[in-house]
C-alpha atoms as a PDB file:
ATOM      1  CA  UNK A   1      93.055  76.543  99.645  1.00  0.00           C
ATOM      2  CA  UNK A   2      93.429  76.935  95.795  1.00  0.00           C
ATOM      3  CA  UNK A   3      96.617  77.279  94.876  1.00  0.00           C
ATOM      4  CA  UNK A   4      97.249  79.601  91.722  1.00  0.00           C
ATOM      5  CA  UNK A   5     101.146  78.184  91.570  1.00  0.00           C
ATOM      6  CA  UNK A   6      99.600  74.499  91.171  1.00  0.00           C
ATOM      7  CA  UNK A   7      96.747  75.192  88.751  1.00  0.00           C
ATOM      8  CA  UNK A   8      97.056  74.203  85.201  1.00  0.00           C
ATOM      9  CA  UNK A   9      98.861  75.963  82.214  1.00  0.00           C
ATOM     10  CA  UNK A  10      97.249  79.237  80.472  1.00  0.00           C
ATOM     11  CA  UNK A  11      99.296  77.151  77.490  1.00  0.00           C
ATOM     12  CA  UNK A  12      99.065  74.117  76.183  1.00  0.00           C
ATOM     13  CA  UNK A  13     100.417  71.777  73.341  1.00  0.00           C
ATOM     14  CA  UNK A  14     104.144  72.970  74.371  1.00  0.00           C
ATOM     15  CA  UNK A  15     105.679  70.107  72.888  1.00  0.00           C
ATOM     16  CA  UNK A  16     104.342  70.882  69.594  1.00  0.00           C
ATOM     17  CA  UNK A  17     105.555  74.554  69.900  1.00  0.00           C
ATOM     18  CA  UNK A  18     108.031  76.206  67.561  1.00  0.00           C
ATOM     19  CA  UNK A  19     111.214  77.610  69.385  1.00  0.00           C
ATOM     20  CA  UNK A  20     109.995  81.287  68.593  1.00  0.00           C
ATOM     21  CA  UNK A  21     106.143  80.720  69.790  1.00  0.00           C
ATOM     22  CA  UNK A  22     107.819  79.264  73.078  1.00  0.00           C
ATOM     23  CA  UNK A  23     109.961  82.187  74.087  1.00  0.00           C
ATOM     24  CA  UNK A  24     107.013  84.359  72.659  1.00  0.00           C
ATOM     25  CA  UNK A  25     104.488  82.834  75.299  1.00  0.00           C
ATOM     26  CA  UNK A  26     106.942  82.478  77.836  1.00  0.00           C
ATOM     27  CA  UNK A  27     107.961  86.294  77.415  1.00  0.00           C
ATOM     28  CA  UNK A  28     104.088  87.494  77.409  1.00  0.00           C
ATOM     29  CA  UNK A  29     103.342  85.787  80.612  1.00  0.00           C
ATOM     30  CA  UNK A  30     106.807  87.022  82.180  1.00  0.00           C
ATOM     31  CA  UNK A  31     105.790  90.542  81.134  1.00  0.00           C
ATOM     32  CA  UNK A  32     102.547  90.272  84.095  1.00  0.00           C
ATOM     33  CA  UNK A  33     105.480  89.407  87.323  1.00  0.00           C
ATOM     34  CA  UNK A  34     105.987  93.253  87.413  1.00  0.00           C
ATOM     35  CA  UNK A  35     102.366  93.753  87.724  1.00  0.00           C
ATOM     36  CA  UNK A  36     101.934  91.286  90.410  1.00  0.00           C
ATOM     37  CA  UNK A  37     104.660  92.911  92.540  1.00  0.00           C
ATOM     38  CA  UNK A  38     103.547  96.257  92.267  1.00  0.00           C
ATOM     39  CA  UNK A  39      99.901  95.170  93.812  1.00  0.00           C
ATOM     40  CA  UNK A  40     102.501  94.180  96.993  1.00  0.00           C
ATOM     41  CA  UNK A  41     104.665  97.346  97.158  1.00  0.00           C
ATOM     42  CA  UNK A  42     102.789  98.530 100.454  1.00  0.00           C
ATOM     43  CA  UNK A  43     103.325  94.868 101.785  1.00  0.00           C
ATOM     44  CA  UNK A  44     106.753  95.232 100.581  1.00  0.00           C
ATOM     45  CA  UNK A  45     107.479  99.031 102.638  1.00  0.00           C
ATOM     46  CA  UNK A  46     105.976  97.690 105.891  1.00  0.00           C
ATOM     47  CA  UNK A  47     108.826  94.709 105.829  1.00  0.00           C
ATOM     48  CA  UNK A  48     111.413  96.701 104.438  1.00  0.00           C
ATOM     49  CA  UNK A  49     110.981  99.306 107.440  1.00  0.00           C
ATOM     50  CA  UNK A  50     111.055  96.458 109.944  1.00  0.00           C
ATOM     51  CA  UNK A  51     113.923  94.769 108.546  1.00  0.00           C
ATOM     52  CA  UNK A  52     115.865  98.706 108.378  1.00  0.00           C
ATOM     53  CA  UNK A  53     114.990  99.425 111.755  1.00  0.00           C
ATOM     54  CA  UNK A  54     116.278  95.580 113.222  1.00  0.00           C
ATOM     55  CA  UNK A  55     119.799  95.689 110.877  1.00  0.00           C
ATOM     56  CA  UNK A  56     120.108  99.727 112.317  1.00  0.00           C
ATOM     57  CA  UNK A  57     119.899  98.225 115.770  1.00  0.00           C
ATOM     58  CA  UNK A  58     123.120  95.762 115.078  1.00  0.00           C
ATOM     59  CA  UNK A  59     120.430  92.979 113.795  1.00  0.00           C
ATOM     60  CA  UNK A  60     120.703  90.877 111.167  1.00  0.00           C
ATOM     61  CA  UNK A  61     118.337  89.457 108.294  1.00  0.00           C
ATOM     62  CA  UNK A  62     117.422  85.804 107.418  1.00  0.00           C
ATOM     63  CA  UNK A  63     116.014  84.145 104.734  1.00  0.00           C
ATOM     64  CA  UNK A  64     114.440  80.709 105.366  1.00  0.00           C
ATOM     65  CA  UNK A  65     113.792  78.749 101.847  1.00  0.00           C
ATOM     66  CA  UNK A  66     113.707  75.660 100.102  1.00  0.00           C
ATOM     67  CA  UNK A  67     114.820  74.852  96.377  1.00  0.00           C
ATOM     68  CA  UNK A  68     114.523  77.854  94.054  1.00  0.00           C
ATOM     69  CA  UNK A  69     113.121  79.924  96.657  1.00  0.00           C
ATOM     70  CA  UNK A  70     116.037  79.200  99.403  1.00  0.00           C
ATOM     71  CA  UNK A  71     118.369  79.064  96.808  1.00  0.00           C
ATOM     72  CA  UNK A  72     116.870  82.739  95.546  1.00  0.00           C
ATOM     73  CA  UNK A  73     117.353  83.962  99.009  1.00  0.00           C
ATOM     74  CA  UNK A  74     121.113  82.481  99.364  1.00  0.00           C
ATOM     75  CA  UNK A  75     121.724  84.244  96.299  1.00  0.00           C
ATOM     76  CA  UNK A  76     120.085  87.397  97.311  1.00  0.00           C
ATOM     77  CA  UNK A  77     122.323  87.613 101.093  1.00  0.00           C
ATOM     78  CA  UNK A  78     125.498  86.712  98.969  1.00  0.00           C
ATOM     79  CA  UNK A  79     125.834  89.482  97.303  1.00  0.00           C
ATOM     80  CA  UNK A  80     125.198  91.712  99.351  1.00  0.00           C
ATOM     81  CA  UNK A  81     128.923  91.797 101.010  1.00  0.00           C
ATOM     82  CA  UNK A  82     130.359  93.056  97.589  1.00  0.00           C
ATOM     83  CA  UNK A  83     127.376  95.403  96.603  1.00  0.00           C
ATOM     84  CA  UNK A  84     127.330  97.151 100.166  1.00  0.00           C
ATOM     85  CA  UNK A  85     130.378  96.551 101.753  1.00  0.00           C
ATOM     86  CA  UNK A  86     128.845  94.718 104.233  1.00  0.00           C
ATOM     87  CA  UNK A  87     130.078  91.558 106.789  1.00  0.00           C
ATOM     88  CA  UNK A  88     128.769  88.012 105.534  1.00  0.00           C
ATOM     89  CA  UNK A  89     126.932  87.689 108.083  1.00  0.00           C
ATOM     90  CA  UNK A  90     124.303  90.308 108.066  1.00  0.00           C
ATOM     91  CA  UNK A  91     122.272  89.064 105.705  1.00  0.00           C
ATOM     92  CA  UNK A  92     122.015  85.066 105.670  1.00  0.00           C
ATOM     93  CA  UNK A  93     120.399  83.122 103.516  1.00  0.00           C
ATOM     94  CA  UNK A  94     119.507  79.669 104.980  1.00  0.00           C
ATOM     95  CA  UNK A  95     118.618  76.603 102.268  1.00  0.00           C
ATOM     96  CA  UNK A  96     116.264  73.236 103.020  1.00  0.00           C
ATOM     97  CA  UNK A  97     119.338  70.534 103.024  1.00  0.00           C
ATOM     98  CA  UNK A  98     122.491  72.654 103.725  1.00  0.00           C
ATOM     99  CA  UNK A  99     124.608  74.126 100.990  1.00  0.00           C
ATOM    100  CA  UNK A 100     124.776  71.225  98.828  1.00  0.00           C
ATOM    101  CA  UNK A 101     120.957  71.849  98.319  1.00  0.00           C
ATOM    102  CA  UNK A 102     122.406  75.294  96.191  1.00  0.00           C
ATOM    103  CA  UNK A 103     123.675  72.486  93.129  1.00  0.00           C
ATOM    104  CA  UNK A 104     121.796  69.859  93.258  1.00  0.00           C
ATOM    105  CA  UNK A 105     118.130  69.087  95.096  1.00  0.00           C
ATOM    106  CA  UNK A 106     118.187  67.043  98.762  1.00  0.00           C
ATOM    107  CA  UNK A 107     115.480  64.501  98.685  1.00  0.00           C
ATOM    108  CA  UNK A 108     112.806  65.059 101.266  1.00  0.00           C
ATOM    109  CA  UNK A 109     115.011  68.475 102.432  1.00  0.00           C
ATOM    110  CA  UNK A 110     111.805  70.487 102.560  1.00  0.00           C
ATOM    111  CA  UNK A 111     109.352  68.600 104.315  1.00  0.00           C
ATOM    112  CA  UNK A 112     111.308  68.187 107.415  1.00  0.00           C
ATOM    113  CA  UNK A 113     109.107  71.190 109.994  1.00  0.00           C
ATOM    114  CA  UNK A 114     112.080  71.431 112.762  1.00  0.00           C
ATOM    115  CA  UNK A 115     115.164  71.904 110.500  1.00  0.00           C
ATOM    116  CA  UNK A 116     114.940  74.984 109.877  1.00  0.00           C
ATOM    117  CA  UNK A 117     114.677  76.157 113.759  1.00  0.00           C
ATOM    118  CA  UNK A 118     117.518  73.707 113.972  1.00  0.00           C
ATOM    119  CA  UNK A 119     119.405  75.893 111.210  1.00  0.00           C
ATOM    120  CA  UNK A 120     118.682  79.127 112.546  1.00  0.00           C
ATOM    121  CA  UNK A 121     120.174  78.281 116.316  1.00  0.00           C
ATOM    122  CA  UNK A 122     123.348  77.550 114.644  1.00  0.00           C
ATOM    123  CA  UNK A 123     123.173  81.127 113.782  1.00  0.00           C
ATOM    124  CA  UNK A 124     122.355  82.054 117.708  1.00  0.00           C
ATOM    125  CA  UNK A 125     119.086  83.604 115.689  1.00  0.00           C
ATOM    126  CA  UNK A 126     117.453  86.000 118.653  1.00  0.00           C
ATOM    127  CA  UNK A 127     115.183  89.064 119.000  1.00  0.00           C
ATOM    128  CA  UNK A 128     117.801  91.158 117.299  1.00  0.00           C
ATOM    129  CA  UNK A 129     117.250  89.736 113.927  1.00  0.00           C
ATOM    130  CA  UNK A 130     114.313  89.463 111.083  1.00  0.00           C
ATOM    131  CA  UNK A 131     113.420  86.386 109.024  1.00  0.00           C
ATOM    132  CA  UNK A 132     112.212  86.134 105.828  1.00  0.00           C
ATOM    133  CA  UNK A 133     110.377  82.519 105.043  1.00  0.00           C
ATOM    134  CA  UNK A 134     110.546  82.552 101.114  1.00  0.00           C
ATOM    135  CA  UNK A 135     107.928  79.718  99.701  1.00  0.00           C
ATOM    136  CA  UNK A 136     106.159  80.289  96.028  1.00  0.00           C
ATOM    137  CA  UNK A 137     103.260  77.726  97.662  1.00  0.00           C
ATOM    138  CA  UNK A 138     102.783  79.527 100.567  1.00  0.00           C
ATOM    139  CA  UNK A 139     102.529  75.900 102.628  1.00  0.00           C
ATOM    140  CA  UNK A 140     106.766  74.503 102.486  1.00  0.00           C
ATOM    141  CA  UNK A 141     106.938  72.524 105.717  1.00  0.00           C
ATOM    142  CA  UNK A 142     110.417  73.351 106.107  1.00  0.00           C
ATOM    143  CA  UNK A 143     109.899  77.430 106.208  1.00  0.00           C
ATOM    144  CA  UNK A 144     106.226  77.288 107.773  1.00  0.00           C
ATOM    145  CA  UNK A 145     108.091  74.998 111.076  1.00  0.00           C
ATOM    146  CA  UNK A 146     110.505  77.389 111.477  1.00  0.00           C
ATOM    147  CA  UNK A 147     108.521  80.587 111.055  1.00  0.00           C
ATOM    148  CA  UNK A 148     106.368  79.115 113.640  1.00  0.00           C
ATOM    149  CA  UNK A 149     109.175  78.589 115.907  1.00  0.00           C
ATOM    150  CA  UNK A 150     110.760  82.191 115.593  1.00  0.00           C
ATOM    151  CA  UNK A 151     107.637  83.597 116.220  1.00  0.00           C
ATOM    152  CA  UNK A 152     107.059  81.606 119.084  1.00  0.00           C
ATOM    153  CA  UNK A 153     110.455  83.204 120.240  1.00  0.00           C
ATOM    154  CA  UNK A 154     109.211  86.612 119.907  1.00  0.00           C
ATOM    155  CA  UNK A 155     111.278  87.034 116.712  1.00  0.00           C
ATOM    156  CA  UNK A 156     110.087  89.491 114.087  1.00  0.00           C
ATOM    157  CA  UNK A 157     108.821  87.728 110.956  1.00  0.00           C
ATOM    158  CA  UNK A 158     108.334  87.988 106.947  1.00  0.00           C
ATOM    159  CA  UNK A 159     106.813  86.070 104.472  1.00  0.00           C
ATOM    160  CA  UNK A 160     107.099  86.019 100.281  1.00  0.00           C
ATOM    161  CA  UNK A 161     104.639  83.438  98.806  1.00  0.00           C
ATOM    162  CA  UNK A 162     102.932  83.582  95.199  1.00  0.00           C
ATOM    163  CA  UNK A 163      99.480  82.185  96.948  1.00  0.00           C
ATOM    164  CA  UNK A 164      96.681  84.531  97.983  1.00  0.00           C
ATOM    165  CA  UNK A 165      96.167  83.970 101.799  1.00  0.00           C
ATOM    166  CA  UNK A 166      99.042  81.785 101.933  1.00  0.00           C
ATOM    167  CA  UNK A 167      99.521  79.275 104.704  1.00  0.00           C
ATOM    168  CA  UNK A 168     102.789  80.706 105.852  1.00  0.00           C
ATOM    169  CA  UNK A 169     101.397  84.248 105.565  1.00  0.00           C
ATOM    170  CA  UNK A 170      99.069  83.866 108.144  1.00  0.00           C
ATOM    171  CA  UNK A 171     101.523  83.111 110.958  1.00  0.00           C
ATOM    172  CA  UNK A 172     103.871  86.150 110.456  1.00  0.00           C
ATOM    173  CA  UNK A 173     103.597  89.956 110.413  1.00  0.00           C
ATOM    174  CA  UNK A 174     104.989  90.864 107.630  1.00  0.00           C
ATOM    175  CA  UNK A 175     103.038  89.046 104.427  1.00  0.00           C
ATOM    176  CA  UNK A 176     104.149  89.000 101.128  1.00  0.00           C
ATOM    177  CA  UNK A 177     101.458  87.025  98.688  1.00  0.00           C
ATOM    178  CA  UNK A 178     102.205  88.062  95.245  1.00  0.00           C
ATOM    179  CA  UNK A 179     100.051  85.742  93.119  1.00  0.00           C
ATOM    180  CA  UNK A 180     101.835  85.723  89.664  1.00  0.00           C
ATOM    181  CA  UNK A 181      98.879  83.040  88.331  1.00  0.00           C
ATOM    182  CA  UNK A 182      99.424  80.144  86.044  1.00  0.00           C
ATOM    183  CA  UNK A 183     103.045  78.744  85.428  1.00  0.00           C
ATOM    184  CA  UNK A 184     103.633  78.216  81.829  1.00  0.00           C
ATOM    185  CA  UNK A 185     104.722  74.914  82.541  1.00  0.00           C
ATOM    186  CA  UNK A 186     101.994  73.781  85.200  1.00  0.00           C
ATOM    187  CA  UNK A 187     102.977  73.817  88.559  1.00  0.00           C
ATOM    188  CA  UNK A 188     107.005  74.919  87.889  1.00  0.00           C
ATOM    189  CA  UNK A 189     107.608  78.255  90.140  1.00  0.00           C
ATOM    190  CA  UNK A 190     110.910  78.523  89.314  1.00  0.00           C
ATOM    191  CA  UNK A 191     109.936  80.414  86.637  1.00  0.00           C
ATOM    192  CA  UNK A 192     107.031  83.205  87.135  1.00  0.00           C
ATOM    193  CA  UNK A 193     107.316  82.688  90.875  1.00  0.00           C
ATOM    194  CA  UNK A 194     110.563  83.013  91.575  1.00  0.00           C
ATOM    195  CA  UNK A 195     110.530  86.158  89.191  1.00  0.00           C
ATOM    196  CA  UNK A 196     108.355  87.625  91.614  1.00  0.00           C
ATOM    197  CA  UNK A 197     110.340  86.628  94.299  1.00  0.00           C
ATOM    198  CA  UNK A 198     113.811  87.825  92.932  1.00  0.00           C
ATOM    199  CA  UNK A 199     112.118  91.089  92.206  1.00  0.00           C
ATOM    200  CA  UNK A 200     110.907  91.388  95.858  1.00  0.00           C
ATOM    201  CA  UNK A 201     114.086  90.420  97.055  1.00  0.00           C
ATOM    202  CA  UNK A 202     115.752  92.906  94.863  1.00  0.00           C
ATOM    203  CA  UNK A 203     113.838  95.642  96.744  1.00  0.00           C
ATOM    204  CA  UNK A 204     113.889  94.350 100.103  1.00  0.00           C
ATOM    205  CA  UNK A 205     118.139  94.583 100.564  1.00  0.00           C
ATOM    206  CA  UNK A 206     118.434  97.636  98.059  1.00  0.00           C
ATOM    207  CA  UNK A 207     116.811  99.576  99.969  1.00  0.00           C
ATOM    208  CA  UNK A 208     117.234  98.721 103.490  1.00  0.00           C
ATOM    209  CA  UNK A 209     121.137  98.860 102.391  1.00  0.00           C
ATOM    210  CA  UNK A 210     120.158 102.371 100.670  1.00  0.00           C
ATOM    211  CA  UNK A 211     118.586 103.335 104.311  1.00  0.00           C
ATOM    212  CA  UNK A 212     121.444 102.058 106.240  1.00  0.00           C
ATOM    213  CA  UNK A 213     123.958 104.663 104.011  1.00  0.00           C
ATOM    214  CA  UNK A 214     125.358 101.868 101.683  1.00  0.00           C
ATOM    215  CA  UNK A 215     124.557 103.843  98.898  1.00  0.00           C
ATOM    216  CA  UNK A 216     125.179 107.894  98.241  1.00  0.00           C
ATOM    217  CA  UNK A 217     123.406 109.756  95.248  1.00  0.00           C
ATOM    218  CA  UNK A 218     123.150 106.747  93.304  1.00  0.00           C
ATOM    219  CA  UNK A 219     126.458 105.153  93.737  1.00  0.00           C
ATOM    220  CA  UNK A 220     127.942 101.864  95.658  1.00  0.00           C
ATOM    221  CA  UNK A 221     130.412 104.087  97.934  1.00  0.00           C
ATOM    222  CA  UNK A 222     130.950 100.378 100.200  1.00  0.00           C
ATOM    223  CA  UNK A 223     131.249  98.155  97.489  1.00  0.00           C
ATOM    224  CA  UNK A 224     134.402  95.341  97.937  1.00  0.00           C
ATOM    225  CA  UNK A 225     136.847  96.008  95.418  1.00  0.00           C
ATOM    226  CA  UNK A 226     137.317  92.136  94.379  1.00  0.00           C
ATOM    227  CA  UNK A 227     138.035  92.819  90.729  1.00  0.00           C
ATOM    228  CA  UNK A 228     139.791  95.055  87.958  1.00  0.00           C
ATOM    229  CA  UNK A 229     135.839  96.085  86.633  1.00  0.00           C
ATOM    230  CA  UNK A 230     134.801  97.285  90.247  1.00  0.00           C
ATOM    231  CA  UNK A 231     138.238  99.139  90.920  1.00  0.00           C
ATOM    232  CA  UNK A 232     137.482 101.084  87.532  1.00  0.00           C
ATOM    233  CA  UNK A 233     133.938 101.818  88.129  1.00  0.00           C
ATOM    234  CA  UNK A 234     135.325 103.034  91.611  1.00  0.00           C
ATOM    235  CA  UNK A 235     138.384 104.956  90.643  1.00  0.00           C
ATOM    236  CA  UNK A 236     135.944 107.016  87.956  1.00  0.00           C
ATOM    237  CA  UNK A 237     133.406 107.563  90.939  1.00  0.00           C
ATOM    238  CA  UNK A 238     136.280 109.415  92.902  1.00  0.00           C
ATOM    239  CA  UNK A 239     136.771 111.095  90.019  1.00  0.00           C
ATOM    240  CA  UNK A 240     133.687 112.433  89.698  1.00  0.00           C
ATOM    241  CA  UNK A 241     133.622 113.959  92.805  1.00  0.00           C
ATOM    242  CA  UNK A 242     137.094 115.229  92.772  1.00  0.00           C
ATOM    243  CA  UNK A 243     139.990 117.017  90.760  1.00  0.00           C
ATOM    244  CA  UNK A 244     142.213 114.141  90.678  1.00  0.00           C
ATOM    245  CA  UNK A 245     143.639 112.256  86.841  1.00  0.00           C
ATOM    246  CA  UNK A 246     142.536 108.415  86.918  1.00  0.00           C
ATOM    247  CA  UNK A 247     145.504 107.088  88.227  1.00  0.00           C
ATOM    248  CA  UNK A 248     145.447 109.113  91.132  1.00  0.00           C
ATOM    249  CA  UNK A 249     142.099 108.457  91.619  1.00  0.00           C
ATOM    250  CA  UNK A 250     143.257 104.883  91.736  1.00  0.00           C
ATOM    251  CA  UNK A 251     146.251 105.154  94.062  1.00  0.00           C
ATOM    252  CA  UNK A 252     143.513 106.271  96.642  1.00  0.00           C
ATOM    253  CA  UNK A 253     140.936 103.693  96.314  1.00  0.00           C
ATOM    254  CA  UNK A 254     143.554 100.905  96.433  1.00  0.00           C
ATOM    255  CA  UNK A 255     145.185 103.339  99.563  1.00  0.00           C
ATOM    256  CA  UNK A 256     142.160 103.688 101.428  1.00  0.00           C
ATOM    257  CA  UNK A 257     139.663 100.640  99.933  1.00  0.00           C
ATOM    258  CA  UNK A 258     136.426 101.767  99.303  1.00  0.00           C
ATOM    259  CA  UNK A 259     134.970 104.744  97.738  1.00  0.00           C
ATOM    260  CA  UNK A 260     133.705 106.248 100.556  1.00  0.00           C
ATOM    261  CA  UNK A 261     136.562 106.265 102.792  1.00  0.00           C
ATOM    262  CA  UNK A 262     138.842 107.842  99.690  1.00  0.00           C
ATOM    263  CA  UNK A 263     136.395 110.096  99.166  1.00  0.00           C
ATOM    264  CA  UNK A 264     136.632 111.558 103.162  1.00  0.00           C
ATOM    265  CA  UNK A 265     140.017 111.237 102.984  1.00  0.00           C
ATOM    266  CA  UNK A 266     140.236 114.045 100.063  1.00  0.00           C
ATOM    267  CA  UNK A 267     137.575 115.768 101.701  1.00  0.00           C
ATOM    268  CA  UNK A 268     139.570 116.110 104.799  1.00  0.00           C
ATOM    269  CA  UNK A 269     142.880 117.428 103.141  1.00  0.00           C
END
C-alpha cells in the first residue's frame, strides 16, 4: 500500500525558506484539511450515529492512539467533562505508553499489538461501549492489535486514518480514511494529519453530545463551572432566557450549578 502520509514533500528547499514563504506554504496546504474532511462527512454520520446510539444506552466511547494521534484523542475525551457536563469516564482517551506518553514520546510504545487490549480491560471495555482506533498511517501496531481484539469481542468499532484503504480501516465498521496528501515536512502527520483528525474529532463528540441533550439552541446548558469566564458566560445565558439582573442570575447558577438546572428551577416557580 502507498502511503500518501509517507510520500515526499509538495515543498522543497525549506531550509532556505524565508520565515514569511514558510508560514505562506504551510498555510496554503493547511487550507486543503477542510476539503479532505468534507469528502468523509458520510463516513463521519454513520460513526457518529453508532457512537450516539451506544453512549444513549449507558455506553461509553474510546479512543485507541499513539503519539499525536492518541494524544489528539486524550485531548479530545478531556474536555469533554467541562464542555458537556459529563462524568470522566464516558469518553476515554487511551495513549500508546500510558500518560507519560501525553509529554514526552515512549520508545517502542506503539509497536507493541497486545497493549492496547491490555489497556482497554483495565477499563472493563465490553459490548456497551465504541472504540475509536485513531492512526494518520492507517497501519500503528498498537491501535490495529487492539481493534482486532475488540472486534473479536463483538465490540463496535471506528477507525480515523489519513491513508486511502487503510490497514486498520479494513478490520472495523466504521472507516474513517481522510487522505490529507503530502506533509509539508515529508512524512510529519502531526501537522496536516492530525488537522484532519482534530477536525473529525471535533465533530464526532459535538454532536453525539448535541444528540445526547448536552447542548440547547446553541448553548453549553451542562458545562462545569470551573472558572470566573464560564460562570459569566453562564450567568448571561440565564439571563437571556429570563427576567432576572446579573447578579441574580448568578446567585442561581452558583445555587443550582449548571445552566440547565437554574434554568428549570425558574421555570418551575
Amino acid at each position: 500500500m502507498v502511503k500518501t502520509t509517507e510520500s515526499d514533500s509538495l515543498y522543497d528547499g525549506l531550509h532556505e525558506m524565508s520565515t514569511l514563504d514558510l508560514v505562506t506554504s504551510i498555510n496554503a496546504l493547511d487550507r486543503t484539511v477542510a476539503e479532505s474532511v468534507q469528502k468523509q462527512l458520510l463516513a463521519i454520520t454513520a460513526l457518529i450515529d453508532d457512537v450516539y446510539e451506544k453512549m444513549h444506552s449507558g455506553g461509553r466511547l474510546f479512543y485507541i492512539g499513539s503519539g499525536t494521534s492518541g494524544r489528539l484523542g486524550v485531548v479530545d475525551a478531556s474536555e469533554c467533562p467541562p464542555t458537556f457536563g459529563v462524568d470522566h469516564g464516558r469518553v476515554i482517551g487511551i495513549i500508546a505508553g500510558g500518560d507519560p506518553a501525553i509529554r514526552k514520546a515512549v520508545e517502542n510504545a506503539e509497536d507493541d499489538v497486545n497493549q492496547a487490549w491490555e489497556d482497554l480491560k483495565a477499563h472493563d471495555i465490553s459490548t456497551e461501549d465504541f472504540v475509536v482506533g485513531i492512526s494518520a498511517s492507517g497501519t500503528t501496531p498498537y491501535v490495529l492489535g487492539g481493534l482486532k481484539k475488540c472486534v473479536e469481542h463483538g465490540i463496535s468499532c471506528g477507525s480515523i486514518t489519513c491513508n486511502e484503504k487503510s490497514v486498520i480501516g479494513g478490520v472495523v465498521s466504521y472507516p474513517i480514511d481522510c487522505p490529507v496528501g503530502p506533509e509539508f515536512v515529508t512524512g510529519s502527520t502531526r501537522m496536516k494529519s492530525g488537522t484532519a483528525q482534530k477536525l473529525i474529532l471535533n465533530m464526532i463528540t459535538t454532536a453525539v453530545m448535541i444528540k445526547l441533550g448536552h447542548v440547547q439552541g446553541n448553548k453549553m446548558v451542562d458545562m462545569q463551572l470551573s472558572n470566573d469566564k464560564l460562570v459569566d458566560r453562564g450567568t448571561k445565558m440565564i439571563m437571556e432566557q429570563s427576567d432576572l439582573s446579573y447578579q441574580e442570575a448568578k446567585t442561581m447558577l452558583l445555587s443550582h450549578g449548571s445552566v440547565r438546572k437554574a434554568v428549570d428551577a425558574i421555570k418551575a416557580k
